[in-house]
C-alpha atoms as a PDB file:
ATOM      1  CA  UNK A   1       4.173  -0.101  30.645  1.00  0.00           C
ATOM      2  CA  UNK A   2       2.185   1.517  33.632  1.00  0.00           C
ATOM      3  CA  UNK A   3       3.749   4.573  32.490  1.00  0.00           C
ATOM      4  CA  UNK A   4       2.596   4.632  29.249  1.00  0.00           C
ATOM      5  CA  UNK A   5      -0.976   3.792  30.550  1.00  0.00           C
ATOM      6  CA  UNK A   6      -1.231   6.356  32.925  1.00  0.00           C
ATOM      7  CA  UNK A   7      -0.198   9.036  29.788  1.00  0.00           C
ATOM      8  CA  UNK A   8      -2.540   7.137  27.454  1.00  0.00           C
ATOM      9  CA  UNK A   9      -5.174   7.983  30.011  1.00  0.00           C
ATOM     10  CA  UNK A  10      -4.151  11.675  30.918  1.00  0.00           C
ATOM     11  CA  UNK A  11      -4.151  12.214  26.847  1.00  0.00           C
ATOM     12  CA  UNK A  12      -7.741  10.718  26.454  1.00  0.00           C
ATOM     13  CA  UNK A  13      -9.313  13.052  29.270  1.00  0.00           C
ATOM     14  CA  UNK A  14      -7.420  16.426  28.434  1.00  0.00           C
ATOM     15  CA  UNK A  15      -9.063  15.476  24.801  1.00  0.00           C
ATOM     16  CA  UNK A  16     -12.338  14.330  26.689  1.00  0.00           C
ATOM     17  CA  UNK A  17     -11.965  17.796  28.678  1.00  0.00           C
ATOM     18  CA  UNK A  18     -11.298  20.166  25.100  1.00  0.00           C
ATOM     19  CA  UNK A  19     -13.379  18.413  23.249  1.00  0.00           C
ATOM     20  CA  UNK A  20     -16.817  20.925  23.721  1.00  0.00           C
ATOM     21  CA  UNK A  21     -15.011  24.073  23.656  1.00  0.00           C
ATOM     22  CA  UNK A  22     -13.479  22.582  19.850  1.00  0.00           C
ATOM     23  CA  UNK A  23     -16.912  21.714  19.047  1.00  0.00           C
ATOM     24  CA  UNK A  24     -17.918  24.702  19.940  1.00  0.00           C
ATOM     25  CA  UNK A  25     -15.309  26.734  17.920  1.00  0.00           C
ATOM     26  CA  UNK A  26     -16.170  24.400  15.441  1.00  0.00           C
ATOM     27  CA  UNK A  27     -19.734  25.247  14.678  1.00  0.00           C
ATOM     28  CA  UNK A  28     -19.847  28.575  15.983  1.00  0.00           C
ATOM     29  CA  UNK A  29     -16.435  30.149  14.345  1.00  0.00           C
ATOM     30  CA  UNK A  30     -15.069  27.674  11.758  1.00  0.00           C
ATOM     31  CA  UNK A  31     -17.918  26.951  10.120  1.00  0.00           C
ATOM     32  CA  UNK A  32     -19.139  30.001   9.550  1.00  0.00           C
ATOM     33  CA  UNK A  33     -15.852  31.436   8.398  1.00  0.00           C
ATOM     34  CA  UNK A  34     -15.558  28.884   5.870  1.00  0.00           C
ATOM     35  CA  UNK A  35     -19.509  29.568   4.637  1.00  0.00           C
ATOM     36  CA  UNK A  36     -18.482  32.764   4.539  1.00  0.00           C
ATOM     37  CA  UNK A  37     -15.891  32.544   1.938  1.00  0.00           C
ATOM     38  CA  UNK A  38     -18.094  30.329   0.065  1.00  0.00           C
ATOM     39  CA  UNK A  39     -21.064  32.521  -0.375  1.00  0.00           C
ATOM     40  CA  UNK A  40     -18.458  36.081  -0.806  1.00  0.00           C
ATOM     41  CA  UNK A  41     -18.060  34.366  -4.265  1.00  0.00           C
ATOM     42  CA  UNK A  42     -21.792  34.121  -5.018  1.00  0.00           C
ATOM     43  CA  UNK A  43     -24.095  36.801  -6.198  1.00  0.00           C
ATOM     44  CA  UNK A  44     -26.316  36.054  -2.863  1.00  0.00           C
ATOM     45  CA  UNK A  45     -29.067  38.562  -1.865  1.00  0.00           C
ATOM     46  CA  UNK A  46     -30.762  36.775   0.399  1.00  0.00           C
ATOM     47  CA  UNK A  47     -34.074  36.389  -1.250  1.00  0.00           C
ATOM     48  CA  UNK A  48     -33.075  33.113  -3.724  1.00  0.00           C
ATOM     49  CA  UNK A  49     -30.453  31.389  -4.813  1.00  0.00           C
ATOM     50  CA  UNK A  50     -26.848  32.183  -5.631  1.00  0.00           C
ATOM     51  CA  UNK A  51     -25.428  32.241  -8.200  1.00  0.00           C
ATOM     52  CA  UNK A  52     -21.665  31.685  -8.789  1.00  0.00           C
ATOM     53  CA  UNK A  53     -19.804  34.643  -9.926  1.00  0.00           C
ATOM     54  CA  UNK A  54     -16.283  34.353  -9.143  1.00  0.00           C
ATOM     55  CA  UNK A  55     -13.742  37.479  -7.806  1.00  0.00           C
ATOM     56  CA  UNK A  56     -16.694  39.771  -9.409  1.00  0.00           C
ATOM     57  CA  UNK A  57     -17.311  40.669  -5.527  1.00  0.00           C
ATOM     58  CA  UNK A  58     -13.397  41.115  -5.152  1.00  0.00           C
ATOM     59  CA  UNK A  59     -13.351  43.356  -8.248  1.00  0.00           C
ATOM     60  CA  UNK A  60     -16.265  45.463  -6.937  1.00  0.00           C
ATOM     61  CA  UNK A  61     -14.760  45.657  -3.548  1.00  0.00           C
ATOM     62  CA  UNK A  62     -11.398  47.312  -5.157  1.00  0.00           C
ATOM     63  CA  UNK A  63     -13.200  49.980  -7.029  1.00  0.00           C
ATOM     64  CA  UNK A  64     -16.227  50.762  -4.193  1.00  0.00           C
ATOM     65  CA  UNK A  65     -15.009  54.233  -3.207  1.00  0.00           C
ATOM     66  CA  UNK A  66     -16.650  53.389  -0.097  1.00  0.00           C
ATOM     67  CA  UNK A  67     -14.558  50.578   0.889  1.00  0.00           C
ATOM     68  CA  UNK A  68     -11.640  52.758   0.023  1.00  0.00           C
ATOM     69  CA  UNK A  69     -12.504  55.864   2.208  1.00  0.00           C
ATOM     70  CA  UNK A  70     -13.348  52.921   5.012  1.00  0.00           C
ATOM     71  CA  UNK A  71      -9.867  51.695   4.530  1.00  0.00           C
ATOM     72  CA  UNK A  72      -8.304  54.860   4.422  1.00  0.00           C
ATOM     73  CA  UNK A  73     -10.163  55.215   8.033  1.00  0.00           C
ATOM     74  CA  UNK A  74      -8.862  51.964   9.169  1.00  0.00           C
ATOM     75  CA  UNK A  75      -5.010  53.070   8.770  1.00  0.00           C
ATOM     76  CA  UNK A  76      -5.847  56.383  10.731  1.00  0.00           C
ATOM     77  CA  UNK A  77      -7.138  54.414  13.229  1.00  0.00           C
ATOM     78  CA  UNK A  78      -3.853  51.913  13.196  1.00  0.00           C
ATOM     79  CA  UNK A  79      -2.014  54.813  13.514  1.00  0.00           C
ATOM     80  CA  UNK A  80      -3.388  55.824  16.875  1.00  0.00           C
ATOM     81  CA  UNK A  81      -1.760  51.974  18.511  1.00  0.00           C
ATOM     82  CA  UNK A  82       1.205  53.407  19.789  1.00  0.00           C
ATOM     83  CA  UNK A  83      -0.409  55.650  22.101  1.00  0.00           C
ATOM     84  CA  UNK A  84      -3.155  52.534  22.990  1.00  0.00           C
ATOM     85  CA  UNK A  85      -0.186  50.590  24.359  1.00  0.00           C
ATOM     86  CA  UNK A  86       2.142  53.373  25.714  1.00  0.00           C
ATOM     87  CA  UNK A  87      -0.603  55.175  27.912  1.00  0.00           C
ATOM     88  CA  UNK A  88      -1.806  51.784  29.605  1.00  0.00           C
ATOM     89  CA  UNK A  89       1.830  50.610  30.446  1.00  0.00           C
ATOM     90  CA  UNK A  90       2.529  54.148  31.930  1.00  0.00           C
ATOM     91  CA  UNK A  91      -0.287  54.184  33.702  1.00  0.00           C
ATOM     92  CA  UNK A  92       0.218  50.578  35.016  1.00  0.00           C
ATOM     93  CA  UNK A  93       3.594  51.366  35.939  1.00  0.00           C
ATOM     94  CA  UNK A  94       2.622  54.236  38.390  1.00  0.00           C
ATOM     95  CA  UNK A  95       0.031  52.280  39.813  1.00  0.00           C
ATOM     96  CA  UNK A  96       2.454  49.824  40.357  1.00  0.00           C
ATOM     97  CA  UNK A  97       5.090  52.034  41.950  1.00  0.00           C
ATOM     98  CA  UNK A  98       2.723  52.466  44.639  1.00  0.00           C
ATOM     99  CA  UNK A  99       0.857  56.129  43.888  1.00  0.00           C
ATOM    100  CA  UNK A 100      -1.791  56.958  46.407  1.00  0.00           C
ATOM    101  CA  UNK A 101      -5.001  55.256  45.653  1.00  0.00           C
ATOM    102  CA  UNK A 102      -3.628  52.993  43.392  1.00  0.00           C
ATOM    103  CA  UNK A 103      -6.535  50.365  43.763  1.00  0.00           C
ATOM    104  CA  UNK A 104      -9.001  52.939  43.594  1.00  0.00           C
ATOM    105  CA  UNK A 105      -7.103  54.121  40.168  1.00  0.00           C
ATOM    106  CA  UNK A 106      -7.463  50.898  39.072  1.00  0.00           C
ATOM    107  CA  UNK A 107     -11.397  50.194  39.308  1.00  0.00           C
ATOM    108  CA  UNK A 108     -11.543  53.329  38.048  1.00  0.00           C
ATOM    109  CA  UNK A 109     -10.203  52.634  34.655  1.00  0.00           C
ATOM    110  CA  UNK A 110     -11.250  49.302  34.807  1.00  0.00           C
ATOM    111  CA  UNK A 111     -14.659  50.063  35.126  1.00  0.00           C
ATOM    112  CA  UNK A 112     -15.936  51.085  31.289  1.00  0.00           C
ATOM    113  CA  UNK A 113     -14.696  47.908  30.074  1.00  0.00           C
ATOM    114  CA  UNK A 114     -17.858  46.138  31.390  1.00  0.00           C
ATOM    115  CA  UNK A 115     -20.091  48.498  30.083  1.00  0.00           C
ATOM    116  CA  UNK A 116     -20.903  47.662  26.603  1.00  0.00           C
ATOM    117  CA  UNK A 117     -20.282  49.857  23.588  1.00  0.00           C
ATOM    118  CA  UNK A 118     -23.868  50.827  23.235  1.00  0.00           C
ATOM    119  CA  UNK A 119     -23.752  52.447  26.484  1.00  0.00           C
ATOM    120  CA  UNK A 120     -20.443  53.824  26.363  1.00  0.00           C
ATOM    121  CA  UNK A 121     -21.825  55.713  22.595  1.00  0.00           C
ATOM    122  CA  UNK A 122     -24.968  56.717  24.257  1.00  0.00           C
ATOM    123  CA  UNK A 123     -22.900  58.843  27.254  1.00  0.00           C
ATOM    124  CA  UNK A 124     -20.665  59.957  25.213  1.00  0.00           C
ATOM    125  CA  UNK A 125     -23.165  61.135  22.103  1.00  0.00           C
ATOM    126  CA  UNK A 126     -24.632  63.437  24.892  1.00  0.00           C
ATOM    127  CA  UNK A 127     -21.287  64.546  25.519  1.00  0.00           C
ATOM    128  CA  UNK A 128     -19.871  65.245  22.481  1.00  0.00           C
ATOM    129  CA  UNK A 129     -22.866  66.583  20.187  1.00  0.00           C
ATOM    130  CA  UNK A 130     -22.955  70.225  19.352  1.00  0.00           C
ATOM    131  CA  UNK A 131     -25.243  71.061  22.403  1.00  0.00           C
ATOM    132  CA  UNK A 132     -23.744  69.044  24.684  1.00  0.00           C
ATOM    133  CA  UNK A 133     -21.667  69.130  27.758  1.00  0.00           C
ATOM    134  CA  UNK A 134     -18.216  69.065  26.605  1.00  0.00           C
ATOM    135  CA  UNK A 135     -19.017  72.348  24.691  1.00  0.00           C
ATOM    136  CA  UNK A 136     -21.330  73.654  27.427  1.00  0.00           C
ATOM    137  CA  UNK A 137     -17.938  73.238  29.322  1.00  0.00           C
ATOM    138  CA  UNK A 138     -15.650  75.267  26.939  1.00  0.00           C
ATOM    139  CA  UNK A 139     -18.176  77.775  26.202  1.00  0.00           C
ATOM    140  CA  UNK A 140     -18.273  78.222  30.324  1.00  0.00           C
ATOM    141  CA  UNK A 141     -14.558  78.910  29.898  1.00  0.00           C
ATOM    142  CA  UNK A 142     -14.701  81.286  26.842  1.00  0.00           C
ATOM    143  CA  UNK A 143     -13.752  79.003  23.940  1.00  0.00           C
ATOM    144  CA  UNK A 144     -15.940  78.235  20.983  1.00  0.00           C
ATOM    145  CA  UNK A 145     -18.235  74.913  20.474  1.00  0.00           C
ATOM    146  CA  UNK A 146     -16.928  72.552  18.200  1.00  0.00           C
ATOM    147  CA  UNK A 147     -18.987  69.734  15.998  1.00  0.00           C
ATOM    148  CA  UNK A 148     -16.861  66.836  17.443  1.00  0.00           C
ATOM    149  CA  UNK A 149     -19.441  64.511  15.237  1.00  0.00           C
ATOM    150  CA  UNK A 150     -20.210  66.931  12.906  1.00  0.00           C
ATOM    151  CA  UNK A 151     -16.686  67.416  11.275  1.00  0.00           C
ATOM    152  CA  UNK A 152     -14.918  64.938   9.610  1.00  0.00           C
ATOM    153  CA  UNK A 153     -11.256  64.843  11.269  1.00  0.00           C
ATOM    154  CA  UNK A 154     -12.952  65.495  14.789  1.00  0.00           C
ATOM    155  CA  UNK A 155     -15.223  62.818  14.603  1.00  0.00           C
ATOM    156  CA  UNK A 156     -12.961  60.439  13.784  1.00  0.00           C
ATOM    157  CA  UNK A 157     -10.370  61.012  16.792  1.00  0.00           C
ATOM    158  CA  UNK A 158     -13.479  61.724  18.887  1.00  0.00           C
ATOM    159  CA  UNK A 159     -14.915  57.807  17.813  1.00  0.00           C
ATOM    160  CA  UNK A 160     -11.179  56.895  18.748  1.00  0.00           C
ATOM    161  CA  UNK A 161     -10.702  58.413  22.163  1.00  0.00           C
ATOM    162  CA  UNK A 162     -13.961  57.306  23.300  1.00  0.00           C
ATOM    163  CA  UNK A 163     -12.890  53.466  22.097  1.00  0.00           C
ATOM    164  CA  UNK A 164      -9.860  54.229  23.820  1.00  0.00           C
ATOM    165  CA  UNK A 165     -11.549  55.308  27.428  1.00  0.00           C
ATOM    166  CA  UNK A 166     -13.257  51.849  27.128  1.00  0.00           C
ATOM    167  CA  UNK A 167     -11.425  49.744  26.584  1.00  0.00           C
ATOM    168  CA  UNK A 168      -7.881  50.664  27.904  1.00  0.00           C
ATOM    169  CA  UNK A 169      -8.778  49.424  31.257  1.00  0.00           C
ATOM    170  CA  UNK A 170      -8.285  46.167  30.568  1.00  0.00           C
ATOM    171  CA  UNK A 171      -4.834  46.778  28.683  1.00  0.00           C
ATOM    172  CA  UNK A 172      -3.931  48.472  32.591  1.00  0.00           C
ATOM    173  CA  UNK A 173      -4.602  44.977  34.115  1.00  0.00           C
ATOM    174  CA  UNK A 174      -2.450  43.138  31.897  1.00  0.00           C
ATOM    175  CA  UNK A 175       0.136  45.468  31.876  1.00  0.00           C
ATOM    176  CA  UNK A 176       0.136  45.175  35.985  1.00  0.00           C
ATOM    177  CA  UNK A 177       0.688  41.638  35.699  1.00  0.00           C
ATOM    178  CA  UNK A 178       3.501  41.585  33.707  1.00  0.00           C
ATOM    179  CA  UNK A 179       4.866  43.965  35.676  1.00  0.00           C
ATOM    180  CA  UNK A 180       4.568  41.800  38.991  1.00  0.00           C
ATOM    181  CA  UNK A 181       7.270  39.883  37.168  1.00  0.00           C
ATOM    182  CA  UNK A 182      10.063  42.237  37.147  1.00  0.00           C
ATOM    183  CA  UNK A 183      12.649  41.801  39.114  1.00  0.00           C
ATOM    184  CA  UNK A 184      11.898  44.612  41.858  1.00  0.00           C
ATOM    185  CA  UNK A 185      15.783  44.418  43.435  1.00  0.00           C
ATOM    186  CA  UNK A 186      16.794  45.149  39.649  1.00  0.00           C
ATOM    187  CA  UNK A 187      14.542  47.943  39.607  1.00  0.00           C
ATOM    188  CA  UNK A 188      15.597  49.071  42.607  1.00  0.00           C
ATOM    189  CA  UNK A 189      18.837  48.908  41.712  1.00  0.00           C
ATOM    190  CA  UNK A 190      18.934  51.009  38.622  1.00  0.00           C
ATOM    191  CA  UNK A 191      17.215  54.168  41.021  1.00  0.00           C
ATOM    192  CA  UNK A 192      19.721  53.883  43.048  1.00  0.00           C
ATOM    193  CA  UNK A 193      22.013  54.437  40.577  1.00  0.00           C
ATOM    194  CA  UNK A 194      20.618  57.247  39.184  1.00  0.00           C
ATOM    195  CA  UNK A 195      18.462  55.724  36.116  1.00  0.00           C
ATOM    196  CA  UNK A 196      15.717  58.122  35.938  1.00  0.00           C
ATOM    197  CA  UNK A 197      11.937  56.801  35.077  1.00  0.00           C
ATOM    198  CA  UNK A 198      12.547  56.998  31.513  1.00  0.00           C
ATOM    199  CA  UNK A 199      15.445  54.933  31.481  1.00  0.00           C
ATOM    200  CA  UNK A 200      14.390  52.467  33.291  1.00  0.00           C
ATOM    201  CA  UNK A 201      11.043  52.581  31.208  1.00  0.00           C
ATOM    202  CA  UNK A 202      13.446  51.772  28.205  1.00  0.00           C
ATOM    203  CA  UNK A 203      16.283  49.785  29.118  1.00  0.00           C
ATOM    204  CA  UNK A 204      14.309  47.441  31.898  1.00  0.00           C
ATOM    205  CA  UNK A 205      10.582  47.727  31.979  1.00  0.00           C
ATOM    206  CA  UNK A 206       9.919  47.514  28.238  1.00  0.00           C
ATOM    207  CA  UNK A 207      12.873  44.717  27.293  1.00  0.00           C
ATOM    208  CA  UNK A 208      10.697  42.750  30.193  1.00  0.00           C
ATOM    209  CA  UNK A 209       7.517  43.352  28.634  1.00  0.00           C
ATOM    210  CA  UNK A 210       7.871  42.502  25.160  1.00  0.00           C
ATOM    211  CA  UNK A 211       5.845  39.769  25.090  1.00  0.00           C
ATOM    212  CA  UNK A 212       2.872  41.364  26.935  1.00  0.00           C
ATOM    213  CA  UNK A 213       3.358  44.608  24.601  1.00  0.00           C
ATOM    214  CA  UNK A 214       3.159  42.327  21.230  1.00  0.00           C
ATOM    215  CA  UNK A 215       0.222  40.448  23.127  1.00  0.00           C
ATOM    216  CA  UNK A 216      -2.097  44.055  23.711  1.00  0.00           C
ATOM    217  CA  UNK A 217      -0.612  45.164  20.330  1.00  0.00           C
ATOM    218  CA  UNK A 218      -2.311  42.579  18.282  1.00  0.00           C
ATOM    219  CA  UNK A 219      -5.557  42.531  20.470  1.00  0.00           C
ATOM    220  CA  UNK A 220      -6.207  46.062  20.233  1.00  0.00           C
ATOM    221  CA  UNK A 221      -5.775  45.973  16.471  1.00  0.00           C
ATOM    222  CA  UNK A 222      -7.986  43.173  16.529  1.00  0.00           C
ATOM    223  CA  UNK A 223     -10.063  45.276  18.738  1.00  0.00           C
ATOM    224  CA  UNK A 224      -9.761  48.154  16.350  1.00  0.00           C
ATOM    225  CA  UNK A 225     -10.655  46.371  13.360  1.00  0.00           C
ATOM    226  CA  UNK A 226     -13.527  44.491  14.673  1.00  0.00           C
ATOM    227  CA  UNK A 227     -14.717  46.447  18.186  1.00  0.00           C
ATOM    228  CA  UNK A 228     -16.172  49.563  17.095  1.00  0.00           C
ATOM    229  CA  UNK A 229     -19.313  48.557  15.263  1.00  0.00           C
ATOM    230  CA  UNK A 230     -21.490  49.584  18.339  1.00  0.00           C
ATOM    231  CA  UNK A 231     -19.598  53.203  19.023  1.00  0.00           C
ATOM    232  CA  UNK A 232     -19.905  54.003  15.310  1.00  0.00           C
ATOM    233  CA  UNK A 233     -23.515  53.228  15.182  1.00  0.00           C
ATOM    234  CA  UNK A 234     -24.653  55.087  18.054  1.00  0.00           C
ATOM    235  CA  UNK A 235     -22.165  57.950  17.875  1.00  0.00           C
ATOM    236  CA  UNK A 236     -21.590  58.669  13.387  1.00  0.00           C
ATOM    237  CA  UNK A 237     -23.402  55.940  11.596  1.00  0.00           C
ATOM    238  CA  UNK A 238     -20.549  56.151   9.730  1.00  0.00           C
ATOM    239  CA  UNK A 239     -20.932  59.894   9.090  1.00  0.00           C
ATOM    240  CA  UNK A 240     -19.979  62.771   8.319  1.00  0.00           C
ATOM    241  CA  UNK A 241     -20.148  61.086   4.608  1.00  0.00           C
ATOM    242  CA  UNK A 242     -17.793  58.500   5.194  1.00  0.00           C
ATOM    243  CA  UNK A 243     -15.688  59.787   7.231  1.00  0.00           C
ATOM    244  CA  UNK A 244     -15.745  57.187  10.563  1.00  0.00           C
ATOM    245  CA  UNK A 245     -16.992  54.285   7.879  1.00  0.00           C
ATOM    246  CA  UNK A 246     -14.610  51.484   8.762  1.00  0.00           C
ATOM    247  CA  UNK A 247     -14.984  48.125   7.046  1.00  0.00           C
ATOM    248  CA  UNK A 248     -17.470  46.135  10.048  1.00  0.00           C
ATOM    249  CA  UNK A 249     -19.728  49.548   9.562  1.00  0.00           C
ATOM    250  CA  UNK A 250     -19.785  49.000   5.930  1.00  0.00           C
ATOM    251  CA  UNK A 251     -20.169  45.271   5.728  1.00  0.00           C
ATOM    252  CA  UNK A 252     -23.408  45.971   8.203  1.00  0.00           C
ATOM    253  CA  UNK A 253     -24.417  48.251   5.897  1.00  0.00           C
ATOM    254  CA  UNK A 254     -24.450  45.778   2.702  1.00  0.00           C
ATOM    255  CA  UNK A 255     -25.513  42.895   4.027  1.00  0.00           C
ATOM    256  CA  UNK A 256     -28.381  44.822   6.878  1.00  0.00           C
ATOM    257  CA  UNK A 257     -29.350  48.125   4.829  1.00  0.00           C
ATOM    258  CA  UNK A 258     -28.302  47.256   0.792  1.00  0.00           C
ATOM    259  CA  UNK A 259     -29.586  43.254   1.016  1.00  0.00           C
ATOM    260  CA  UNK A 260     -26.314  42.027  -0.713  1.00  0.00           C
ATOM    261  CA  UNK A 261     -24.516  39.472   1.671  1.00  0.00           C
ATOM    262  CA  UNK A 262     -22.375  37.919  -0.966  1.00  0.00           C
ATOM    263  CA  UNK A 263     -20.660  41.477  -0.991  1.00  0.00           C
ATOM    264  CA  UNK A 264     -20.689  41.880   2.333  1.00  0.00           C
ATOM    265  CA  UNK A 265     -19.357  38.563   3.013  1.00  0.00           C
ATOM    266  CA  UNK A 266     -16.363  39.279   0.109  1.00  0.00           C
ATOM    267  CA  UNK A 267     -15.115  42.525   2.612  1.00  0.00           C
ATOM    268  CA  UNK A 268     -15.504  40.439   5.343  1.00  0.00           C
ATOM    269  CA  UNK A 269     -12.865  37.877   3.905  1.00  0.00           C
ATOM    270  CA  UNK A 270     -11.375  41.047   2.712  1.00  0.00           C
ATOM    271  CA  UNK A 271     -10.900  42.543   6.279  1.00  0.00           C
ATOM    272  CA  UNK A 272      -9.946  38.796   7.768  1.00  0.00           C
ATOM    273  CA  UNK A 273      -6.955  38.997   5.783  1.00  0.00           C
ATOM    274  CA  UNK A 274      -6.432  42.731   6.572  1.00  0.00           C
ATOM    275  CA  UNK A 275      -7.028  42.105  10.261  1.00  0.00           C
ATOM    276  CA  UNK A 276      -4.608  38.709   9.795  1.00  0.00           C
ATOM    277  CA  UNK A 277      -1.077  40.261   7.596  1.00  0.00           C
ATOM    278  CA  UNK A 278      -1.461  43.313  10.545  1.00  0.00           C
ATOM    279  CA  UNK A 279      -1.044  40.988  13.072  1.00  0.00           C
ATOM    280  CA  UNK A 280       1.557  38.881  11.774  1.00  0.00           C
ATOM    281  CA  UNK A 281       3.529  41.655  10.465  1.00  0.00           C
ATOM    282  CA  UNK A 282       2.936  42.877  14.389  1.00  0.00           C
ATOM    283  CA  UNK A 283       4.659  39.791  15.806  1.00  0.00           C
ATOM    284  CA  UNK A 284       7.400  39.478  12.830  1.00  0.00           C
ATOM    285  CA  UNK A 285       9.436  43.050  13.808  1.00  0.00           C
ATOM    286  CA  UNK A 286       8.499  42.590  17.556  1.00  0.00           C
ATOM    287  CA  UNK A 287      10.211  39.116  17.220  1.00  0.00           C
ATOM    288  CA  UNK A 288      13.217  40.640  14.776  1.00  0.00           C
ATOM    289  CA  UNK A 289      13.283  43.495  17.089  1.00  0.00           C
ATOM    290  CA  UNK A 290      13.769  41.265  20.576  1.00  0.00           C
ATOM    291  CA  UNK A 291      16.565  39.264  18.538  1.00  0.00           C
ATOM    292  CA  UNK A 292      18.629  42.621  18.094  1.00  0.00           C
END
């Protein structure tokens, strides 16, 4: 009976304990998801009332060329993940091996991930525009300038790598902790035997890692989806054309520039589903392939 009491009591104050972070995802995140739903099924402009109007906002969204070019975009994007986890495990696995100035390597990448996207786009817009440094640099070495945000293919790998410099850092730090759960002797081990880095990359250090791989692999296509408002703003504003529009950009763009939230809010729901059946399709093969 004192047994019981004592978990009675341990239940009410872990619920006691949760209970302003739910209220807080509560108000601040469920709510508004659910209002935003509502009102992508409204004719809403934000001067009056709305007006029901069904999938009309759906229907739109399907034929807006805009939305398809931005979607396009987005699977260009998705396409770039593999390197986004590959690149911060390899680099997390040398650090880890013990390189020369490994802690210094790893403020080093760590560091952009606490500066915020604005400033990130700012340094890197005086990089990468036509008169700046990067082609300063290759015209210092004989090579031509190129518009890396004036062309459509190069702006759109140059919006990516510069997303990718800050943000990766963090990807580094999770990486080293799942590392500092792999059996070192095993590791050891497998050297010693001749298993060259590669091999051991394959047949011990990634097996290990699957869960931390699936976990960066859905947060940086969360990240991708949802992340880059502030890069594309400063850096494209969506330009050339369309060409680095990606859904956030153009759902700013309705509902800040065009005055039509009730659009805006039906690509939001649009891109929640999107950024949801990536994700679980994610986890489903990582989860068939770990069964294999």
């Amino acid at each position: 009976m004192a047994r019981r009491t004592i978990g009675q009591a341990e239940r009410r104050f872990a619920a006691l304990v949760l209970l302003p972070a739910a209220l807080l995802l509560l108000v601040f995140r469920i709510v508004p998801l659910l209002w935003g739903f509502a009102l992508s099924f409204t004719n809403a402009n934000g001067l009056g009332s709305a007006d029901w109007v069904g999938l009309a906002n759906y229907q739109a969204v399907v034929a807006d060329e805009a939305f398809q070019d931005a979607l396009v975009n987005t699977v260009l994007v998705l396409s770039t993940l593999p390197v986004w986890i590959m690149l911060p495990m390899l680099l997390a696995l040398l650090i880890h091996q013990g390189v020369p100035g490994g802690r210094i390597f790893r403020a080093v990448y760590f560091l952009p991930a606490v500066l915020s996207s604005v400033i990130v786009g700012s340094i890197f817009n005086v990089v990468l525009r036509f008169d700046g440094s990067l082609n300063a640099a290759l015209k210092a070495v004989g090579l031509h300038p190129v518009d890396w945000l004036g062309n459509g293919w190069t702006a759109l790998l140059s919006l990516v790598t510069v997303y990718l410099w800050s943000t990766f850092g963090m990807s580094v730090l999770i990486f080293m902790a799942g590392l500092s759960t792999i059996n070192q002797e095993m590791l050891e081990a497998a050297k010693l035997d001749g298993a060259r880095f590669w091999a051991r990359l394959r047949f011990i250090v990634i097996p290990t890692l699957r869960p931390i791989i699936e976990f960066v692999a859905v947060v940086t296509t969360i990240g991708l989806l949802t992340g880059m408002f502030g890069l594309i703003y400063v850096l494209t504003a969506g330009g050339p054309g369309t060409a680095t529009t990606l859904p956030e950009f153009l759902i700013w763009l309705e509902q800040g520039k065009l005055n039509r939230p009730g659009y805006a809010a039906a690509i939001s729901a649009v891109l929640f589903v999107l950024m949801a059946g990536v994700a679980w399709a994610q986890v489903r093969i990582m989860s068939r392939n770990a069964d294999l």
